[in-house]
Protein backbone atom coordinates (compact mmCIF):
# COMPACT_ATOMS: atom_id res chain seq x y z
CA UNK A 1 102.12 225.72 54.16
CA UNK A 2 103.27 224.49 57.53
CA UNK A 3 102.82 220.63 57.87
CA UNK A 4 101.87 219.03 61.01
CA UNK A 5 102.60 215.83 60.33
CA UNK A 6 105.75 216.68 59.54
CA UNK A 7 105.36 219.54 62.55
CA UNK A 8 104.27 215.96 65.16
CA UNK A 9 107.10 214.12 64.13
CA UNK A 10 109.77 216.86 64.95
CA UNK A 11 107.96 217.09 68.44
CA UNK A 12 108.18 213.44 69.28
CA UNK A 13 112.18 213.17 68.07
CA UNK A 14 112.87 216.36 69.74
CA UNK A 15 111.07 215.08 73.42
CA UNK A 16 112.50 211.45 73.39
CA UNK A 17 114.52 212.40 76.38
CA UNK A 18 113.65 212.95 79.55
CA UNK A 19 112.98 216.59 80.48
CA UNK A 20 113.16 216.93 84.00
CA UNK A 21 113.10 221.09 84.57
CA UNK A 22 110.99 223.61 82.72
CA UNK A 23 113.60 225.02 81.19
CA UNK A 24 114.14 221.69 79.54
CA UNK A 25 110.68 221.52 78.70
CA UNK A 26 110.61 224.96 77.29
CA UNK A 27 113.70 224.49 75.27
CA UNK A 28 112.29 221.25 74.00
CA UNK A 29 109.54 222.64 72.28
CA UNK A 30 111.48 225.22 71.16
CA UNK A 31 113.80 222.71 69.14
CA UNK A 32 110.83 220.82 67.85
CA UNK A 33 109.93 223.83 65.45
CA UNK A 34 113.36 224.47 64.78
CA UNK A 35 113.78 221.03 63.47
CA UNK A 36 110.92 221.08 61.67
CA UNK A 37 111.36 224.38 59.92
CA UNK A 38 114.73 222.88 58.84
CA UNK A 39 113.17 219.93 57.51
CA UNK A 40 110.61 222.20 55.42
CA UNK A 41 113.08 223.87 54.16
CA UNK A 42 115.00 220.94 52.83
CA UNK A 43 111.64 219.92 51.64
CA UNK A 44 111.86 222.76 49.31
CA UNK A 45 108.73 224.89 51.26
CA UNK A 46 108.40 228.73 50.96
CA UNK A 47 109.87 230.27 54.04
CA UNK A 48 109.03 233.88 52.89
CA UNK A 49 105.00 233.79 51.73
CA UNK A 50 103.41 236.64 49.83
CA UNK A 51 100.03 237.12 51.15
CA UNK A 52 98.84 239.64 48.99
CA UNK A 53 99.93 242.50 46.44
CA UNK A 54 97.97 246.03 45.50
CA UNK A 55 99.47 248.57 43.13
CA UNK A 56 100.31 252.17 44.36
CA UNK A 57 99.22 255.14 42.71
CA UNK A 58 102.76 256.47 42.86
CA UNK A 59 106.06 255.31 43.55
CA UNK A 60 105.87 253.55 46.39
CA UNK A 61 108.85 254.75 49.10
CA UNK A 62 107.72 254.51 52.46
CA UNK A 63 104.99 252.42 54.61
CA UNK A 64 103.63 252.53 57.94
CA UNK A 65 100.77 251.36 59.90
CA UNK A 66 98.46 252.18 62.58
CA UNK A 67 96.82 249.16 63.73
CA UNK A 68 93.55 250.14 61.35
CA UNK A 69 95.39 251.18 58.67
CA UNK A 70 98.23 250.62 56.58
CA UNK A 71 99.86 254.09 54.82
CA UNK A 72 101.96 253.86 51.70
CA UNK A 73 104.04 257.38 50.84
CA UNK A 74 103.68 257.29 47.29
CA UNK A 75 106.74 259.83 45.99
CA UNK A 76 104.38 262.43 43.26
CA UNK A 77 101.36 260.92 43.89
CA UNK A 78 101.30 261.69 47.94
CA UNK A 79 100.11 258.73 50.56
CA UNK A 80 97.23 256.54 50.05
CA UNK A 81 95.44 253.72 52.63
CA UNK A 82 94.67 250.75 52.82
CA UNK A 83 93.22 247.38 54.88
CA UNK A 84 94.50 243.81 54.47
CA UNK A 85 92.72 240.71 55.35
CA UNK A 86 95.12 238.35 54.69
CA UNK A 87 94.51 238.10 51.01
CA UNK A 88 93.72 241.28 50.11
CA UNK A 89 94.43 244.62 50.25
CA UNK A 90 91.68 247.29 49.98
CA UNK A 91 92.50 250.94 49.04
CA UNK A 92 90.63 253.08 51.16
CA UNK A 93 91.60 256.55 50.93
CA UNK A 94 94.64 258.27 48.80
CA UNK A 95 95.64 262.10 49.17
CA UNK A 96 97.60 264.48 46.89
CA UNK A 97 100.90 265.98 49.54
CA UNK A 98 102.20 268.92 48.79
CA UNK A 99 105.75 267.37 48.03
CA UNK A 100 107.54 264.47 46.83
CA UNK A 101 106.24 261.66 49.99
CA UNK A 102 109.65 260.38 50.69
CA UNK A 103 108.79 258.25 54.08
CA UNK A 104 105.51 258.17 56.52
CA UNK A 105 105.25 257.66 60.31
CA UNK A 106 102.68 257.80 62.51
CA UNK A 107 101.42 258.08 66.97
CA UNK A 108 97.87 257.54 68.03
CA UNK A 109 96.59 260.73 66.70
CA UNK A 110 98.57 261.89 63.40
CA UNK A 111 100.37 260.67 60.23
CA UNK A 112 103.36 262.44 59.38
CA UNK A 113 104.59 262.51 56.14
CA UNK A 114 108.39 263.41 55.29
CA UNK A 115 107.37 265.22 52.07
CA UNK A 116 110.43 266.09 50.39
CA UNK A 117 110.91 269.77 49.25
CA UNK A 118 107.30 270.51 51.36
CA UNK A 119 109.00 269.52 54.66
CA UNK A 120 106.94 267.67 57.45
CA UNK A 121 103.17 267.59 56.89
CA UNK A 122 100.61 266.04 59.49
CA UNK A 123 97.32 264.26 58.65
CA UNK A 124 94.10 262.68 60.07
CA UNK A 125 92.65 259.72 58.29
CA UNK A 126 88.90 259.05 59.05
CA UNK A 127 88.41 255.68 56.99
CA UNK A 128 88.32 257.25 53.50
CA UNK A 129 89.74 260.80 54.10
CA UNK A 130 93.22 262.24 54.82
CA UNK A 131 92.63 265.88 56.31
CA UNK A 132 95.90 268.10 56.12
CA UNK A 133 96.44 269.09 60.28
CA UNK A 134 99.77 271.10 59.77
CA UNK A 135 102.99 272.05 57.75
CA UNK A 136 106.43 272.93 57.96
CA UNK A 137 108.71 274.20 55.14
CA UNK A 138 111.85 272.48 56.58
CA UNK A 139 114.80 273.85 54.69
CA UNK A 140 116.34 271.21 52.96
CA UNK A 141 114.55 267.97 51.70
CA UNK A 142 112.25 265.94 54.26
CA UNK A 143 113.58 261.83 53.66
CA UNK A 144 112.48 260.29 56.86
CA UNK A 145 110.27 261.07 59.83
CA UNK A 146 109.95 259.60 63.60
CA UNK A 147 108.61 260.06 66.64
CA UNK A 148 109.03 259.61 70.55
CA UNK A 149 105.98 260.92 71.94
CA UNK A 150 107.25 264.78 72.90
CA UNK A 151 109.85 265.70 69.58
CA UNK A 152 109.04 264.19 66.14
CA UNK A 153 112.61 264.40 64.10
CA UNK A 154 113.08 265.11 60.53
CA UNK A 155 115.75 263.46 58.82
CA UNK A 156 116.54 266.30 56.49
CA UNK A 157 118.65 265.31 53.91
CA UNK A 158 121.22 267.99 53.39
CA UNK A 159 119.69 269.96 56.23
CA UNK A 160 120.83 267.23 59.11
CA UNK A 161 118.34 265.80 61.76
CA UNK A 162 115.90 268.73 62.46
CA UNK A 163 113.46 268.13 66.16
CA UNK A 164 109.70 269.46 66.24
CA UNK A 165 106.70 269.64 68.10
CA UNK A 166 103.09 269.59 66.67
CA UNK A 167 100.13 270.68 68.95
CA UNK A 168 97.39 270.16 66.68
CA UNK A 169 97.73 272.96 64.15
CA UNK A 170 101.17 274.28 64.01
CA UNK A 171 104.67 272.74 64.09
CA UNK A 172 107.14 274.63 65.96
CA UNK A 173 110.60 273.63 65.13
CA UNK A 174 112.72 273.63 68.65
CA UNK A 175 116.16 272.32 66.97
CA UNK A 176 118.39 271.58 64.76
CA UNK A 177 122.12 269.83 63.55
CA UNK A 178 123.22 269.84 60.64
CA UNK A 179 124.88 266.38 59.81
CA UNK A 180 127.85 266.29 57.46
CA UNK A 181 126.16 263.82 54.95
CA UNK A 182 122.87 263.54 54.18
CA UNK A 183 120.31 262.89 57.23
CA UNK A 184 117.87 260.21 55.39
CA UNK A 185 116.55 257.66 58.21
CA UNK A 186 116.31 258.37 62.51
CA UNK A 187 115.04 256.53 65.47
CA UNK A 188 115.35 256.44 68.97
CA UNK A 189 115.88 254.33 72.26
CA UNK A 190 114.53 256.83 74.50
CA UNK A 191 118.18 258.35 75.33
CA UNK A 192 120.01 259.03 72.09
CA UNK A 193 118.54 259.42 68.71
CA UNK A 194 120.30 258.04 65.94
CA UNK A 195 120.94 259.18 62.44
CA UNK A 196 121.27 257.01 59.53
CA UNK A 197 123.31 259.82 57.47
CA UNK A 198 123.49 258.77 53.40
CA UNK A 199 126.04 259.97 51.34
CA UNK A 200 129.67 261.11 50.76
CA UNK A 201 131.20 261.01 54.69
CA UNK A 202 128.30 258.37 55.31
CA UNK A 203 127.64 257.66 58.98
CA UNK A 204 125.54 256.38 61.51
CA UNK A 205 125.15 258.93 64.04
CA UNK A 206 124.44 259.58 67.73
CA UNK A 207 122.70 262.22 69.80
CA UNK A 208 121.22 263.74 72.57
CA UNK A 209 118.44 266.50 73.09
CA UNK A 210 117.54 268.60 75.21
CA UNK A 211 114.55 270.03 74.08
CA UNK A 212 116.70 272.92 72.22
CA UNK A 213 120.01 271.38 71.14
CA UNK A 214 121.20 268.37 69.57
CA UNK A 215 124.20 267.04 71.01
CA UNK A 216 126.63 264.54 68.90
CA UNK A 217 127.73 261.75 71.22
CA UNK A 218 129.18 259.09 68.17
CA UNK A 219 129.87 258.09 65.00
CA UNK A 220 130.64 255.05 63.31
CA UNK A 221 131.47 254.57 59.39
CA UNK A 222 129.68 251.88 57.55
CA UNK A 223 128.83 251.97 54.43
CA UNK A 224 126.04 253.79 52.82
CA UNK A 225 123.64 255.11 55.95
CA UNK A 226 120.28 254.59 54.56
CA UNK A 227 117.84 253.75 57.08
CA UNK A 228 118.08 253.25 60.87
CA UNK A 229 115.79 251.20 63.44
CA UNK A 230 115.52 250.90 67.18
CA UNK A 231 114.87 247.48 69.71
CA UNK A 232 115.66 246.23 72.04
CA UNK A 233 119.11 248.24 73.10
CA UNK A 234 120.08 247.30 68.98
CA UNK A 235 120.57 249.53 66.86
CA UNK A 236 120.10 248.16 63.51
CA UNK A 237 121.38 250.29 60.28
CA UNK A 238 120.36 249.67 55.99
CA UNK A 239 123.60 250.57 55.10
CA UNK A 240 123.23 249.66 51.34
CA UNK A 241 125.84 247.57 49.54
CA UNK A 242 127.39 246.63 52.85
CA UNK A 243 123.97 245.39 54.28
CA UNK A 244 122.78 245.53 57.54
CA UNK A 245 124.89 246.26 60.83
CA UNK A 246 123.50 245.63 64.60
CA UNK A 247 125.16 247.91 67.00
CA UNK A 248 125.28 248.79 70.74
CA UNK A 249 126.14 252.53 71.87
CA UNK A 250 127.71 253.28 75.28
CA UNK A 251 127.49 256.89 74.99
CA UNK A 252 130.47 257.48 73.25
CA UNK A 253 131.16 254.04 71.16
CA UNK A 254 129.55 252.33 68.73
CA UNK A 255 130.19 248.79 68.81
CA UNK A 256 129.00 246.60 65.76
CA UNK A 257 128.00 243.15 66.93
CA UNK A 258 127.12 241.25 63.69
CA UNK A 259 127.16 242.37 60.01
CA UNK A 260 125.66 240.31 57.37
CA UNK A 261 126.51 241.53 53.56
CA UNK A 262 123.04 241.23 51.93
CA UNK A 263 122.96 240.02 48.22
CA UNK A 264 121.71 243.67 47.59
CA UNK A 265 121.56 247.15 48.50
CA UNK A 266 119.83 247.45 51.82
CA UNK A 267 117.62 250.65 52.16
CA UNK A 268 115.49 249.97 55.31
CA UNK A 269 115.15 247.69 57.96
CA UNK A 270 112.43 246.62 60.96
CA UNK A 271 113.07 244.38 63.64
CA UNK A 272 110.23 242.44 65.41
CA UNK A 273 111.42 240.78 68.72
CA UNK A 274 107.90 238.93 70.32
CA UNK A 275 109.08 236.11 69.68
CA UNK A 276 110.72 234.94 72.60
CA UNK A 277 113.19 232.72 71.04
CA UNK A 278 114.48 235.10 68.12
CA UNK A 279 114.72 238.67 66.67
CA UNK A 280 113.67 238.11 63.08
CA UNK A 281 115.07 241.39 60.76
CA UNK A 282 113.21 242.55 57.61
CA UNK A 283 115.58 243.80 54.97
CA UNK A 284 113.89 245.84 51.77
CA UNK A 285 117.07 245.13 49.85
CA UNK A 286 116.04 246.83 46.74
CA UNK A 287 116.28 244.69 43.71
CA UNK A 288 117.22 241.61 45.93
CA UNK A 289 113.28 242.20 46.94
CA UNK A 290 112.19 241.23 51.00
CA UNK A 291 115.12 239.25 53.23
CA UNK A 292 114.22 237.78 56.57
CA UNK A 293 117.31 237.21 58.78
CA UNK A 294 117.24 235.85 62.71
CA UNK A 295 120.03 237.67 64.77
CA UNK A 296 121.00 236.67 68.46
CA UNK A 297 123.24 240.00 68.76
CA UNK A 298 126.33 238.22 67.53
CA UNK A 299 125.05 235.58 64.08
CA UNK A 300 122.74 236.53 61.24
CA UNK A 301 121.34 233.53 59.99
CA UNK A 302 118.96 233.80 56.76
CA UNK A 303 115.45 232.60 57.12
CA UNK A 304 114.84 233.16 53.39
CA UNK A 305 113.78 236.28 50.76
CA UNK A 306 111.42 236.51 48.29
CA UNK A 307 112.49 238.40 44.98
CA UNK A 308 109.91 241.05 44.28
CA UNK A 309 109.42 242.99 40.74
CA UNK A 310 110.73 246.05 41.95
CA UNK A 311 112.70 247.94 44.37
CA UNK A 312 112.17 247.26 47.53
CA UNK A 313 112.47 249.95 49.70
CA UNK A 314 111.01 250.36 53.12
CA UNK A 315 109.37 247.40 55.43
CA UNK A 316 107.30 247.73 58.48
CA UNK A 317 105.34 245.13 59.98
CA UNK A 318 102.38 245.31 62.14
CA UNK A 319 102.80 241.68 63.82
CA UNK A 320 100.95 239.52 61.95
CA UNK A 321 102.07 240.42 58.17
CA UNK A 322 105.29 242.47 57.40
CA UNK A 323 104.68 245.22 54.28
CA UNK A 324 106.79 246.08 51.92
CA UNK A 325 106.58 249.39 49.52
CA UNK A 326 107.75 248.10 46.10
CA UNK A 327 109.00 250.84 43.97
CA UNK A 328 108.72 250.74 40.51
CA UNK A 329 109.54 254.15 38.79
CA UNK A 330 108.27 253.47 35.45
CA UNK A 331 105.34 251.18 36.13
CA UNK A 332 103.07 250.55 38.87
CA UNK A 333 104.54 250.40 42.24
CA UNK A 334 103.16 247.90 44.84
CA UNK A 335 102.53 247.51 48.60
CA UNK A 336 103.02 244.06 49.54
CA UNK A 337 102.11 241.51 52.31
CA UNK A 338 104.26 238.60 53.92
CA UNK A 339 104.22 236.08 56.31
CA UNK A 340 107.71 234.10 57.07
CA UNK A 341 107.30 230.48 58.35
CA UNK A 342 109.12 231.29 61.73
CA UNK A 343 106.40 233.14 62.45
CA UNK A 344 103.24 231.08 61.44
CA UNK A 345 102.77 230.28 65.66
CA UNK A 346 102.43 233.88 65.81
CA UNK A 347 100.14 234.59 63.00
CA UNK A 348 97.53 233.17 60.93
CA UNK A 349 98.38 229.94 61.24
CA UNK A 350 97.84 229.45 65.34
CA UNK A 351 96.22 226.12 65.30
CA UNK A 352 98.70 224.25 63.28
CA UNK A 353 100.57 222.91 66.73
CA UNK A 354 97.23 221.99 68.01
CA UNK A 355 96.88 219.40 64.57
CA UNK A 356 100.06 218.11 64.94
CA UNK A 357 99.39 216.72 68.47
CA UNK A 358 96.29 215.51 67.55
CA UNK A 359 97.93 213.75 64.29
CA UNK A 360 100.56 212.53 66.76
CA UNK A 361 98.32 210.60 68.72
CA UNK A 362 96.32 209.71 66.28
CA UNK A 363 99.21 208.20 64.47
CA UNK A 364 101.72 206.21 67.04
CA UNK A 365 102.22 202.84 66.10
CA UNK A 366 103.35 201.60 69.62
CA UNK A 367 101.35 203.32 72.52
CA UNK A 368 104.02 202.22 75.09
CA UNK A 369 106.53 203.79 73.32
CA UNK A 370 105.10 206.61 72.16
CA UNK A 371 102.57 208.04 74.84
CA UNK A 372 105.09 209.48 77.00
CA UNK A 373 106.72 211.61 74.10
CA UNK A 374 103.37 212.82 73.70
CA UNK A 375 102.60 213.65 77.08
CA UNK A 376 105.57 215.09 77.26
CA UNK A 377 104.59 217.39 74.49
CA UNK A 378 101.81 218.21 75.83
CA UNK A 379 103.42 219.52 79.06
CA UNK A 380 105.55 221.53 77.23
CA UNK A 381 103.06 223.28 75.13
CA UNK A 382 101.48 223.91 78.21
CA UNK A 383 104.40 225.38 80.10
CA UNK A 384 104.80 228.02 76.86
CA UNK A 385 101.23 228.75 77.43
CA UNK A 386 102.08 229.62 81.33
CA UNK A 387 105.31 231.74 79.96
CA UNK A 388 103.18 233.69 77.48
CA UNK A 389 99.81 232.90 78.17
CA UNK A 390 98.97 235.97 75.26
CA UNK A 391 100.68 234.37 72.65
CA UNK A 392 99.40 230.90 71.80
CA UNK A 393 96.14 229.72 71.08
CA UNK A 394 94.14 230.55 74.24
CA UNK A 395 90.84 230.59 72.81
CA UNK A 396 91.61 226.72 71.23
CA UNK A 397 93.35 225.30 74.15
CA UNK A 398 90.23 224.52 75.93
CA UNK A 399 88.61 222.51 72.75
CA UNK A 400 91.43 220.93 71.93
CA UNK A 401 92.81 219.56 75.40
CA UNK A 402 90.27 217.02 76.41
CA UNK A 403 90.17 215.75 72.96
CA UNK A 404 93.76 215.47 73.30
CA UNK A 405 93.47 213.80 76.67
CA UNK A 406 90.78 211.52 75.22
CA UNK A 407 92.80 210.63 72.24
CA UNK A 408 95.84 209.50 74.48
CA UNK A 409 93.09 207.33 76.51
CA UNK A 410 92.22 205.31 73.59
CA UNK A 411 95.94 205.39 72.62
CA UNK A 412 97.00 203.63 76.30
CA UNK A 413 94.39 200.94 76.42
CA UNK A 414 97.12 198.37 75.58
CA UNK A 415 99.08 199.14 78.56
CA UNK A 416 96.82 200.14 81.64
CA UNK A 417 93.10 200.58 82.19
CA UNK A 418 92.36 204.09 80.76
CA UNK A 419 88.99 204.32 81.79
CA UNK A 420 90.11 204.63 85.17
CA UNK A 421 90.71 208.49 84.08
CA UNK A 422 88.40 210.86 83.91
CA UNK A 423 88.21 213.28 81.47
CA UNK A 424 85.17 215.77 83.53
CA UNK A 425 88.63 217.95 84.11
CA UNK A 426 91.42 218.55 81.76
CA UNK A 427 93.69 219.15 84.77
CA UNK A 428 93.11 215.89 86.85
CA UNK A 429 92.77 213.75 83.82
CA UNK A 430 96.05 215.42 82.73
CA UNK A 431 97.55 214.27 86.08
CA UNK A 432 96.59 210.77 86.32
CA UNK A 433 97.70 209.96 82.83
CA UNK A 434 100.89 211.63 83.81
CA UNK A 435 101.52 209.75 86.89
CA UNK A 436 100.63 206.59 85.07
CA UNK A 437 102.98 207.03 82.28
CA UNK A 438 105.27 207.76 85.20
CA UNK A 439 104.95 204.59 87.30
CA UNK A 440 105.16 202.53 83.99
CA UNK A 441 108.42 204.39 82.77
CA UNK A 442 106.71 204.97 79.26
CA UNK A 443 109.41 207.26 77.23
CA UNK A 444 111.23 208.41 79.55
CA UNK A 445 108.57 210.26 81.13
CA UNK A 446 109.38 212.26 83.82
CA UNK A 447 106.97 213.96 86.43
CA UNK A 448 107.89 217.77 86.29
CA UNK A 449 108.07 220.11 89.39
CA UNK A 450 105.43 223.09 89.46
CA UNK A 451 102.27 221.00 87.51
CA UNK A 452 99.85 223.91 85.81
CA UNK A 453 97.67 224.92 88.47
CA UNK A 454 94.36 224.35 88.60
CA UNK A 455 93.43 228.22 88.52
CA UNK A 456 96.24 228.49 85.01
CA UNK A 457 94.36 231.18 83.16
CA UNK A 458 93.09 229.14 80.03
CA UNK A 459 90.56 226.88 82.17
């Protein structure tokens, strides 16, 4: 579990000099956390956390999530739902497809399930029933499904990438191309779709459409196409024993920017990219279990794994946990929950930063020396706030800060007159202990340009 102590201490070595522009201030704070999740992690913590584990009725090959609802396609024993609280997952509906539910996917109104030998079939979940909506028969056998609002494409296995619309009731299939290999994972950017294509003259793959015909605009050979994911102008590409790849495309060209050779065989990847810092990847790498990697577009750099039972073999996350379908063909397969500790400020964990300034002021052993480190921690957590106001601890900020500013009152007694500052508003008293570390050239404190307003949304 994240420390704060340790957290405080990385925030006062990482602000002992003087930041004198925002970006400085930003970048500070970013370092802080990266120095302390080093210093967990030669500490020996967990950087990959299971939160929570539920057994499948099937064989557990796909998962996807609505926001409500997380959907597990379960192979011969068709798609089940469940919740997850952060402990526990709660089963609350299963269904019986057709087919063999190789992969799920789903919009604001349907869940489609790529159902093997059964083709595409489209469901409604109320909170404990799936309701069948529609079927096609797609010729060959239906691996992976996705979506871009107007087509939802079929990866088809020997049948190529196959397009369709759904009105309701009926799927009409509008087109088709059959790729040389085996079509088993797509996505798109919102101009090309792209074709993870598995098999003997493996490929990721490139096209266009047009509402009729699929056009192929590239191709690039790496080894064993498994599953394919879209963000951020990346394409990123399971490609089995040789990993995962993250590519550009030009229109014509592939270009691979980074490949990192995972310790197993990679069969699908999701990227999450709110964090404004890093792109953390999700790797089910079969029996090496979950991988978490950071990526800048040209470095992987491992942020740990966790080794589960099974095969792991598709990952989605919904932005607070990441899931992971565990498949275990002779005994129960699992869905699984995970939290990674570059994360926690984004997750469950929102208030640790709060506890380590508070332990930080509670804790310095020289106020001179020490308050303007913590001021200047405090301005930078408040210049994050005025990046991405959405993102950190807005409902907290307002408790914590004049306890904060309170704290660092006590704290400066032993150099000026603290009760000179009052603490009615967070924003003056925030100024004229800033201005006072200033004139008394405690830290290395500098007064920034642009001071939070007083109308900054979280007052």
């Amino acid at each position: 579990m994240l420390d704060p102590v340790v957290l405080a201490k990385s925030l006062m070595n990482q602000l002992s000099a003087p930041l004198q522009t925002e970006a400085e201030v930003v970048d500070g704070w970013t370092a802080a956390f990266r120095e302390y999740f080093g210093m967990a992690e030669t500490l020996g913590g967990p950087t990959v956390i299971e939160q929570g584990v539920h057994s499948t009725p099937g064989n557990a090959k796909g998962v996807w999530g609505d926001g409500t609802y997380i959907y597990v396609a379960n192979g011969g024993s068709g798609i089940s739902a469940y919740t997850f609280n952060g402990s526990t997952f709660t089963e609350k509906g299963t269904h019986s497809t057709p087919g063999y539910a190789n992969g799920i996917w789903c919009d604001r109104n349907y869940i489609y399930v790529a159902d093997g030998d059964a083709g595409i079939v489209a469901y409604t979940f109320n909170g404990t029933t799936f309701t069948q909506k529609g079927i096609f028969n797609t010729p060959g056998t239906a691996i992976g499904v996705w979506g871009d609002g107007t087509y939802i494409y079929v990866a088809d296995g020997d049948s190529g990438i196959r397009a369709y619309t759904f009105n309701g009731t009926t799927f009409t299939e509008k087109g088709h191309f059959d790729t040389p290999a085996s079509a088993s994972g797509v996505c798109g950017d919102g101009t090309y779709i792209y074709v993870a294509d598995q098999g003997s003259g493996s490929r990721l793959r490139a096209y266009t459409f047009d509402g009729t015909t699929f056009t192929e605009k590239g191709i690039f050979a790496r080894g064993d196409a498994w599953g394919v994911f879209c963000e951020g102008g990346y394409i990123y590409l399971a490609a089995g024993g040789a990993g995962v790849g993250v590519y550009t495309f030009d229109g014509t060209n592939f270009t691979e920017r980074v490949l990192i050779n995972t310790p197993g065989d990679a069969r699908s990847v999701w990227v999450d990219r709110r964090h404004p810092q890093e792109t953390n990847v999700y790797v089910a790498d079969e029996y090496s279990g979950i991988r978490v990697y950071t990526v800048d577009g040209t470095t992987f750099v491992e942020r740990g794994a966790f080794d589960t039972p099974g095969r792991a073999w598709s990952v989605w996350g919904d932005g607070n946990y990441v899931y992971l379908a565990d498949n275990l063909p002779s005994t129960p397969s699992s869905i699984r929950a995970y939290i990674v500790r570059n994360n926690y400020i984004l997750t469950a964990y929102q208030n640790y930063p709060l506890q380590a300034f508070k332990i930080a002021l509670e804790n310095i052993s020289h106020p001179g020396e020490a308050a303007g480190k913590i001021m200047q921690a405090v301005q930078s957590f408040w210049f994050r706030l005025r990046a991405d106001p959405s993102m950190y601890f807005t409902d907290s900020i307002d408790i914590f800060y004049p306890a904060a500013i309170s704290k660092l009152q006590e704290n400066l007694t032993a150099v000026f007159d603290a009760n000179t500052v009052s603490t009615s508003s967070p924003y003056d008293a925030y100024l004229a202990l800033a201005q006072k570390i200033h004139e008394a050239n405690l830290g290395g404190f500098m007064s920034l340009p642009g001071s939070p307003p007083k109308n900054y949304p979280i007052f």
